[in-house]
C-alpha atoms as a PDB file:
ATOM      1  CA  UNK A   1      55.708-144.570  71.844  1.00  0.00           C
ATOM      2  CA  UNK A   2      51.927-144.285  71.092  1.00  0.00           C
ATOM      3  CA  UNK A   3      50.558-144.800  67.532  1.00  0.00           C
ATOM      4  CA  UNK A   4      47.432-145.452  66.157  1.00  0.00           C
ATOM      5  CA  UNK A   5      46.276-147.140  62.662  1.00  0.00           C
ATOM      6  CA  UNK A   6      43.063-148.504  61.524  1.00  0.00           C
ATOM      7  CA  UNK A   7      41.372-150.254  58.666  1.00  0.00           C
ATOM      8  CA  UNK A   8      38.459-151.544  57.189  1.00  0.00           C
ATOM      9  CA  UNK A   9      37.962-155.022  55.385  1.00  0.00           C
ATOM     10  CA  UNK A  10      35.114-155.802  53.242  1.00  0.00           C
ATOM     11  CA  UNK A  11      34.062-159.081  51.622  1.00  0.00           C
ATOM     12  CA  UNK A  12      30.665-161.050  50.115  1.00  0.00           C
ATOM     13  CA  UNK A  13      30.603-164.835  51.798  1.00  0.00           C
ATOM     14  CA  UNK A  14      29.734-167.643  49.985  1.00  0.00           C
ATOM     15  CA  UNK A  15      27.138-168.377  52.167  1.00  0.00           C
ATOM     16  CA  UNK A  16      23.410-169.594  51.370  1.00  0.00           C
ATOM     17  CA  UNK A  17      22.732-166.343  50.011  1.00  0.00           C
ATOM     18  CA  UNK A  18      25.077-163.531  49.530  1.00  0.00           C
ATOM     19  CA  UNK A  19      25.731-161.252  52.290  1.00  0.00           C
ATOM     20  CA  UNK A  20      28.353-158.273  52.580  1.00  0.00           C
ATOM     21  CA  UNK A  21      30.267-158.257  55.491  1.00  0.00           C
ATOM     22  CA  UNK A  22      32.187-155.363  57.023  1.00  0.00           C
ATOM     23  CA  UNK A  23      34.949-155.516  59.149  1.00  0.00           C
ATOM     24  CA  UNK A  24      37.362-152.574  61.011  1.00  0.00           C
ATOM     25  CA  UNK A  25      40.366-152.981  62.627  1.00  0.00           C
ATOM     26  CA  UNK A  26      42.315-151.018  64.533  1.00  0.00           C
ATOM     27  CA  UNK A  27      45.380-150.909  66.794  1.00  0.00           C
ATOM     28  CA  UNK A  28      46.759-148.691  69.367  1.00  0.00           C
ATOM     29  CA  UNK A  29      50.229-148.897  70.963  1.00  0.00           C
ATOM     30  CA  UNK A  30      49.875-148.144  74.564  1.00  0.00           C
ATOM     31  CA  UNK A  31      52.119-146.870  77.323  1.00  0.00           C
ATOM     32  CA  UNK A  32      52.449-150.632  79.174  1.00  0.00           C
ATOM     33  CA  UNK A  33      53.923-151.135  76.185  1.00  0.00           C
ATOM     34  CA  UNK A  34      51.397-153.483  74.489  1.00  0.00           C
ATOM     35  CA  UNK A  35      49.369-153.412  70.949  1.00  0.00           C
ATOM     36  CA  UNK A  36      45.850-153.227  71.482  1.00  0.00           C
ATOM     37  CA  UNK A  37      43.773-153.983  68.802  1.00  0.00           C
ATOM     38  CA  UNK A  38      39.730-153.684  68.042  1.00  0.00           C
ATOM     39  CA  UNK A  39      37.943-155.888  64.952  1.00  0.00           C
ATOM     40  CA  UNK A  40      34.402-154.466  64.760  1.00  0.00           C
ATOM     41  CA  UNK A  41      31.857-155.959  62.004  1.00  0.00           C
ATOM     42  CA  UNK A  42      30.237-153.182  60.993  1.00  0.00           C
ATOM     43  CA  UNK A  43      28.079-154.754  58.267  1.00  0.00           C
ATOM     44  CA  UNK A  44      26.713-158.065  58.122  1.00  0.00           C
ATOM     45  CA  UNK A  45      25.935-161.027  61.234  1.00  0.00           C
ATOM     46  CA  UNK A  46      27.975-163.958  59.683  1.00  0.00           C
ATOM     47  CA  UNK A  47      30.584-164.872  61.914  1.00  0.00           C
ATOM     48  CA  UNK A  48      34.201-163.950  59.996  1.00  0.00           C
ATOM     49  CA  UNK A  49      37.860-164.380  61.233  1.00  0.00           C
ATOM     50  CA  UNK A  50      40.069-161.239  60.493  1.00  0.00           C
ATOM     51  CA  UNK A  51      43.813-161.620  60.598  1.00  0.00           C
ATOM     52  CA  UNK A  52      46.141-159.082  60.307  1.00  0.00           C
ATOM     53  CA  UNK A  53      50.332-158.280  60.586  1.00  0.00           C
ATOM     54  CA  UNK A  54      51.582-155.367  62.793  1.00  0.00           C
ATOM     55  CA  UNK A  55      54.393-153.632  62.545  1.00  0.00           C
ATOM     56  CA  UNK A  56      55.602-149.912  63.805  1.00  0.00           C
ATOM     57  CA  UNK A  57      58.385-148.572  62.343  1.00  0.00           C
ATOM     58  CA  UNK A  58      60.541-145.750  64.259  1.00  0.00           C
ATOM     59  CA  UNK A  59      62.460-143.144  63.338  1.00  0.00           C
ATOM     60  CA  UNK A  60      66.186-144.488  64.484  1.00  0.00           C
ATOM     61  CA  UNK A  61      65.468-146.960  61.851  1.00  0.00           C
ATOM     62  CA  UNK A  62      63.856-150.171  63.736  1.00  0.00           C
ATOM     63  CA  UNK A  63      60.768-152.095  62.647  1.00  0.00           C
ATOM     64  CA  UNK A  64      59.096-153.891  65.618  1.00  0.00           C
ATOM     65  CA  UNK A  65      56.638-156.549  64.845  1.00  0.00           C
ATOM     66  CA  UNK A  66      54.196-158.412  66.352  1.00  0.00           C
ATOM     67  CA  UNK A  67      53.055-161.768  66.290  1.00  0.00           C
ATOM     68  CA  UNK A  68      50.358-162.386  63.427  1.00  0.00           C
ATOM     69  CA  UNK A  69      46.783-161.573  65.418  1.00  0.00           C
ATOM     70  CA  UNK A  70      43.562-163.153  64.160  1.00  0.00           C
ATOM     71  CA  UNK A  71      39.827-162.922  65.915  1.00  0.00           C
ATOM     72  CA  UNK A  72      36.678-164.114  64.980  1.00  0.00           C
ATOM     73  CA  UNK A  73      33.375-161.581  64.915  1.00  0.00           C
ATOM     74  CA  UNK A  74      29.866-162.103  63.960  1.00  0.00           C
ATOM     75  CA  UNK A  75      26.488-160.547  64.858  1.00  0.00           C
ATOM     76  CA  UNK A  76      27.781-157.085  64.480  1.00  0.00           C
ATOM     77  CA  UNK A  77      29.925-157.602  67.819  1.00  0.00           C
ATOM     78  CA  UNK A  78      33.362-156.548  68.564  1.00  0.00           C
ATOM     79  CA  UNK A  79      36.569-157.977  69.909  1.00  0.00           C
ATOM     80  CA  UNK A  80      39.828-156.898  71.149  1.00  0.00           C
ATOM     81  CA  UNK A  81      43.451-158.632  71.166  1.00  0.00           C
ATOM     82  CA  UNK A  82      46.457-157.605  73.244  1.00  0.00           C
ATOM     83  CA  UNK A  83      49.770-158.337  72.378  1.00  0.00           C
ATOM     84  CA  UNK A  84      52.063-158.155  75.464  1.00  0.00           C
ATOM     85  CA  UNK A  85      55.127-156.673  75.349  1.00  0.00           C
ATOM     86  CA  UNK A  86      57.040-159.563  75.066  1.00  0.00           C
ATOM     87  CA  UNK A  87      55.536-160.294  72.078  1.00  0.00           C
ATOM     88  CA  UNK A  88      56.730-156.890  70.147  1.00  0.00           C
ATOM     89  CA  UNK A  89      60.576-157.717  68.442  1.00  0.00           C
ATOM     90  CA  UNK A  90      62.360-154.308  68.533  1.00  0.00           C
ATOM     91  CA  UNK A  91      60.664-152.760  71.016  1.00  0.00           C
ATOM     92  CA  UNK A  92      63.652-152.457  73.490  1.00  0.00           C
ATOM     93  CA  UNK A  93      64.978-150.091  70.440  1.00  0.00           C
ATOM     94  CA  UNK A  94      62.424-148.066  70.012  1.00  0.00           C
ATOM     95  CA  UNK A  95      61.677-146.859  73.312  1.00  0.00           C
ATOM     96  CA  UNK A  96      61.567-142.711  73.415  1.00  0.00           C
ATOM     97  CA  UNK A  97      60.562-142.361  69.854  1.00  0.00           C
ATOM     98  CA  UNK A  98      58.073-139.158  69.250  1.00  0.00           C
ATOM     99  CA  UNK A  99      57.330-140.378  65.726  1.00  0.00           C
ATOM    100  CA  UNK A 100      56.654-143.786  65.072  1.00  0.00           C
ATOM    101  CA  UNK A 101      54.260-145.128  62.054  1.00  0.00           C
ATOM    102  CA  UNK A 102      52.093-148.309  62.334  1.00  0.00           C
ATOM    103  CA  UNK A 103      51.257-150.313  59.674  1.00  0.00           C
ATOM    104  CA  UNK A 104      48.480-153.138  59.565  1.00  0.00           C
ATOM    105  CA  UNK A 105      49.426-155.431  56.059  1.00  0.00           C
ATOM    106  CA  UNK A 106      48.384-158.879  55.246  1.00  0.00           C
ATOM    107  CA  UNK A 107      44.762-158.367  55.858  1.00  0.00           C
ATOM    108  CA  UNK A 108      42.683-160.889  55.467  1.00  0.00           C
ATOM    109  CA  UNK A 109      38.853-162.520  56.208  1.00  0.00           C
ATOM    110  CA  UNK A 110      38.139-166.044  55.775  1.00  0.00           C
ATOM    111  CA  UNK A 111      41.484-166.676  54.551  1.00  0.00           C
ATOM    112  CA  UNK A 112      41.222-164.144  51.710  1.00  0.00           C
ATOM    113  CA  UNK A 113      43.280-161.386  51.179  1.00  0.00           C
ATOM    114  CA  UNK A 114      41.635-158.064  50.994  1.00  0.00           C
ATOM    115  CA  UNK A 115      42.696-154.971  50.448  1.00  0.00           C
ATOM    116  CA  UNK A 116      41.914-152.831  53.043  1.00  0.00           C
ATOM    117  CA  UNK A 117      41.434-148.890  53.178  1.00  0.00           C
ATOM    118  CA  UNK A 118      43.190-146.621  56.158  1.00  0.00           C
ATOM    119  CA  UNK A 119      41.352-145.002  57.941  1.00  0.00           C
END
């Protein structure tokens, strides 16, 4: 199973002064099986938290999910999170499939739900 999905957040902090930040996630499934996924602020040097739900649904039917993931970025940096495969509900069901879809949902930064646009 290998899929791939991405996104990208956006919000204005309250801050001192306004400033937009940028955010983009995306997630991989990889052959260990694992989720590996990449927040990069692309705008902006405030330090945000982006949290996100994974799922992958397969074509026999099953939805496997992962744990909810949240990092924290700032300075234009990026970071990664793993999620082991012990960690993935359903997997064991949806080992062979040729056609799975991902799905990131409940984005958020700061807390805030956002909208996000796929990439």
């Amino acid at each position: 199973m290998r899929t791939v999905v991405a996104a990208a957040l956006a919000a204005v902090l309250a801050t001192g002064w306004s400033e937009s930040v940028n955010v983009s996630l995306s997630c991989v499934t990889t052959a260990a099986p694992s989720v590996e996924c990449t927040a990069q602020q692309t705008q902006g040097k405030s330090e945000v938290e982006a949290c996100w739900d994974f799922e992958v649904a397969c074509g026999n039917g099953t939805v496997v999910t992962a744990p909810r993931s949240c990092v924290k970025v700032k300075d234009g940096g990026t970071e990664k999170v793993t999620i082991p495969s012990d960690k993935l509900a359903g997997i064991d069901k949806c080992a062979g499939d040729t056609k799975p879809v991902a799905k990131l949902s409940n984005t958020t930064l700061n807390g805030k739900a956002f909208e996000f646009t796929p990439k």
